[in-house]
C-alpha atoms as a PDB file:
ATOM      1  CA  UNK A   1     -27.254 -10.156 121.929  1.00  0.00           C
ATOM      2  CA  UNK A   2     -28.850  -7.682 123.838  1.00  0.00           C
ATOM      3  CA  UNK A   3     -27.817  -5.398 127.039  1.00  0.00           C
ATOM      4  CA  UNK A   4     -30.005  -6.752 130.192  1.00  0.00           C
ATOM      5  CA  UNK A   5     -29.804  -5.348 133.804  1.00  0.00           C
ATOM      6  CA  UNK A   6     -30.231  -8.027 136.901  1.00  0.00           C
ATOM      7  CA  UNK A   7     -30.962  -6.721 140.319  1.00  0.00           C
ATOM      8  CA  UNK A   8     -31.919  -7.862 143.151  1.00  0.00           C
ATOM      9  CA  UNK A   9     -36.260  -7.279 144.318  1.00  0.00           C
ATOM     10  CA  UNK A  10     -37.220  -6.628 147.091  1.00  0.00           C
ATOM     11  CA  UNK A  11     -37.763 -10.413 148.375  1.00  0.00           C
ATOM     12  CA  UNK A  12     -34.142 -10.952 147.280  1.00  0.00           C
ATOM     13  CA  UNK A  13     -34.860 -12.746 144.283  1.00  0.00           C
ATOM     14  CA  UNK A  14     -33.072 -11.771 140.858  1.00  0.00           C
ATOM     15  CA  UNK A  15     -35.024  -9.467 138.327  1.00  0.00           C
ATOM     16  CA  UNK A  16     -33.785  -9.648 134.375  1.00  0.00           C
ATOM     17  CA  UNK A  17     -34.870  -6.045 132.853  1.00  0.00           C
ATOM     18  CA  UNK A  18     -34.855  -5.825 129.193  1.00  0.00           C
ATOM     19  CA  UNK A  19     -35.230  -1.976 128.033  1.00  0.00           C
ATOM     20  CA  UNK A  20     -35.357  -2.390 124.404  1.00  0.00           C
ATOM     21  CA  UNK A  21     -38.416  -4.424 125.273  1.00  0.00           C
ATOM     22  CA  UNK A  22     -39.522  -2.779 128.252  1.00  0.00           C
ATOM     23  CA  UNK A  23     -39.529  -6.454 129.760  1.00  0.00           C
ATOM     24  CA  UNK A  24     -39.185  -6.979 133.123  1.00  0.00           C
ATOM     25  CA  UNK A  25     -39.267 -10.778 135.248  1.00  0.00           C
ATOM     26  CA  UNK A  26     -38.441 -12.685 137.973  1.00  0.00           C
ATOM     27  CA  UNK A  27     -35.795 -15.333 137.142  1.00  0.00           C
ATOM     28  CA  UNK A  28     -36.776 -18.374 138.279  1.00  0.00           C
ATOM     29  CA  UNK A  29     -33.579 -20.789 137.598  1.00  0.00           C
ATOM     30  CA  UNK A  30     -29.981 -20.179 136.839  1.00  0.00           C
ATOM     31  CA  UNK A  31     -27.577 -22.632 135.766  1.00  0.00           C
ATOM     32  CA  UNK A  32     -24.470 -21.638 137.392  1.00  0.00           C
ATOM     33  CA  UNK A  33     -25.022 -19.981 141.110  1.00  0.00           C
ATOM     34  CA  UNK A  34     -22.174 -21.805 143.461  1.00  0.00           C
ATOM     35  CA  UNK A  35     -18.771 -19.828 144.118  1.00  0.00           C
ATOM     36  CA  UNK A  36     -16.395 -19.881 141.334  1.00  0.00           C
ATOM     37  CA  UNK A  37     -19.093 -19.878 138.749  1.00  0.00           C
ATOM     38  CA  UNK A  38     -22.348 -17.564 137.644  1.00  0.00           C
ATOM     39  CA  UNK A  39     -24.320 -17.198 134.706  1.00  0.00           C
ATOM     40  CA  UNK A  40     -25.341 -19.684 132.252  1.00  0.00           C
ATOM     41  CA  UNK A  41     -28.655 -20.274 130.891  1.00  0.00           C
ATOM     42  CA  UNK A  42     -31.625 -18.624 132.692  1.00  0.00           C
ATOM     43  CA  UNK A  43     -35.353 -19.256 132.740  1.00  0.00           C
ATOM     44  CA  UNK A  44     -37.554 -15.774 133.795  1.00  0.00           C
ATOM     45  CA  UNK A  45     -40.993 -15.800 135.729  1.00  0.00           C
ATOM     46  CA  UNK A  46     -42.697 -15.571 131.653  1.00  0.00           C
ATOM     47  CA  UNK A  47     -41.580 -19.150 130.470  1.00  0.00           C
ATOM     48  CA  UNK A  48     -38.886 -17.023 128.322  1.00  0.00           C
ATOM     49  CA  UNK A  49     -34.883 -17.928 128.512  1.00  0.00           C
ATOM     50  CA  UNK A  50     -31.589 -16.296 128.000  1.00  0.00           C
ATOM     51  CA  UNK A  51     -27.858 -17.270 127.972  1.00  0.00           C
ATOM     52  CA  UNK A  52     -25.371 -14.936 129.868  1.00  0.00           C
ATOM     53  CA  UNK A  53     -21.809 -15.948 129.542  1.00  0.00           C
ATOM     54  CA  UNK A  54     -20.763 -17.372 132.961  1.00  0.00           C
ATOM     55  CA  UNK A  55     -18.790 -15.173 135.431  1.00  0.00           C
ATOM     56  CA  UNK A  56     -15.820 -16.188 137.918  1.00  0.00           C
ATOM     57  CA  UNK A  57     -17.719 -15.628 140.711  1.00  0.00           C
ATOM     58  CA  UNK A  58     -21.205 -13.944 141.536  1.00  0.00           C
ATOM     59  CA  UNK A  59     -21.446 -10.555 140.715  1.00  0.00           C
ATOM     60  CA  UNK A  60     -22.437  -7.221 143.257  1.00  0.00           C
ATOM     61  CA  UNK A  61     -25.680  -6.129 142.013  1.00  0.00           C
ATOM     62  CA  UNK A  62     -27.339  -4.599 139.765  1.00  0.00           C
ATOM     63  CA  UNK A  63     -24.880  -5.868 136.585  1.00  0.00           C
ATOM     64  CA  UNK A  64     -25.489  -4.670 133.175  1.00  0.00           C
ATOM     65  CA  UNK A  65     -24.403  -7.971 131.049  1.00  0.00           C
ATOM     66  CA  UNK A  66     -24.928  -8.993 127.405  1.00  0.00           C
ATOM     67  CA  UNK A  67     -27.553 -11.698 127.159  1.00  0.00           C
ATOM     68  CA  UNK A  68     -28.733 -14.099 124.221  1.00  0.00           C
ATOM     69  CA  UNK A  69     -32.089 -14.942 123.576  1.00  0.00           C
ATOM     70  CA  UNK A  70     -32.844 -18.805 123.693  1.00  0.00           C
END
Protein backbone atom coordinates (compact mmCIF):
# COMPACT_ATOMS: atom_id res chain seq x y z
CA UNK A 1 0.00 0.00 0.00
CA UNK A 2 1.17 3.18 -0.89
CA UNK A 3 0.50 6.98 0.41
CA UNK A 4 -1.60 8.86 -2.52
CA UNK A 5 -2.86 12.53 -2.35
CA UNK A 6 -6.49 13.37 -4.09
CA UNK A 7 -7.37 16.92 -4.79
CA UNK A 8 -9.56 18.55 -6.46
CA UNK A 9 -8.32 20.30 -10.45
CA UNK A 10 -9.19 22.98 -11.50
CA UNK A 11 -12.48 21.73 -13.49
CA UNK A 12 -13.48 20.15 -10.16
CA UNK A 13 -12.69 16.78 -11.03
CA UNK A 14 -10.55 14.49 -8.56
CA UNK A 15 -6.69 14.13 -9.23
CA UNK A 16 -4.86 10.79 -7.60
CA UNK A 17 -0.99 11.91 -7.16
CA UNK A 18 1.38 9.18 -6.57
CA UNK A 19 4.96 10.66 -5.44
CA UNK A 20 6.90 7.58 -5.20
CA UNK A 21 6.01 7.35 -8.86
CA UNK A 22 5.77 10.81 -9.73
CA UNK A 23 2.24 9.75 -11.21
CA UNK A 24 -0.29 12.03 -11.53
CA UNK A 25 -4.26 11.38 -13.20
CA UNK A 26 -7.56 12.26 -13.47
CA UNK A 27 -9.88 9.70 -11.80
CA UNK A 28 -12.39 8.85 -13.92
CA UNK A 29 -14.83 6.49 -11.68
CA UNK A 30 -15.21 5.87 -8.03
CA UNK A 31 -17.16 3.26 -6.49
CA UNK A 32 -18.53 4.80 -3.48
CA UNK A 33 -19.41 8.79 -3.94
CA UNK A 34 -23.14 9.21 -2.24
CA UNK A 35 -23.33 10.56 1.51
CA UNK A 36 -22.52 8.08 4.08
CA UNK A 37 -20.00 6.35 1.93
CA UNK A 38 -16.53 7.26 -0.15
CA UNK A 39 -13.79 5.39 -1.45
CA UNK A 40 -13.72 2.06 -2.92
CA UNK A 41 -12.15 1.00 -6.01
CA UNK A 42 -11.01 3.75 -8.45
CA UNK A 43 -10.17 3.81 -12.14
CA UNK A 44 -7.55 7.00 -13.13
CA UNK A 45 -7.52 8.88 -16.60
CA UNK A 46 -4.29 6.01 -17.54
CA UNK A 47 -6.52 2.78 -17.57
CA UNK A 48 -4.66 2.10 -14.04
CA UNK A 49 -6.83 1.25 -10.66
CA UNK A 50 -6.52 1.49 -6.97
CA UNK A 51 -8.52 0.46 -3.84
CA UNK A 52 -8.88 3.10 -0.98
CA UNK A 53 -10.66 1.83 2.02
CA UNK A 54 -14.12 3.53 2.03
CA UNK A 55 -14.74 6.59 4.28
CA UNK A 56 -18.02 7.59 6.35
CA UNK A 57 -18.64 10.33 4.40
CA UNK A 58 -16.71 12.39 1.62
CA UNK A 59 -13.71 13.85 2.68
CA UNK A 60 -12.52 17.99 2.55
CA UNK A 61 -9.84 18.03 0.09
CA UNK A 62 -6.80 17.39 -0.62
CA UNK A 63 -6.65 13.85 1.67
CA UNK A 64 -3.52 11.97 1.98
CA UNK A 65 -4.97 8.17 2.15
CA UNK A 66 -3.31 4.75 1.81
CA UNK A 67 -4.16 3.19 -1.53
CA UNK A 68 -3.68 -0.45 -3.04
CA UNK A 69 -2.70 -1.10 -6.36
CA UNK A 70 -5.26 -3.29 -8.41
Amino acid sequence: MANVMISRGDDGTLVFYLPKKDLEEAILSLEYTGPGRWGGEMRLADGSGYFIEPLPEVPRFPITLRAKRL
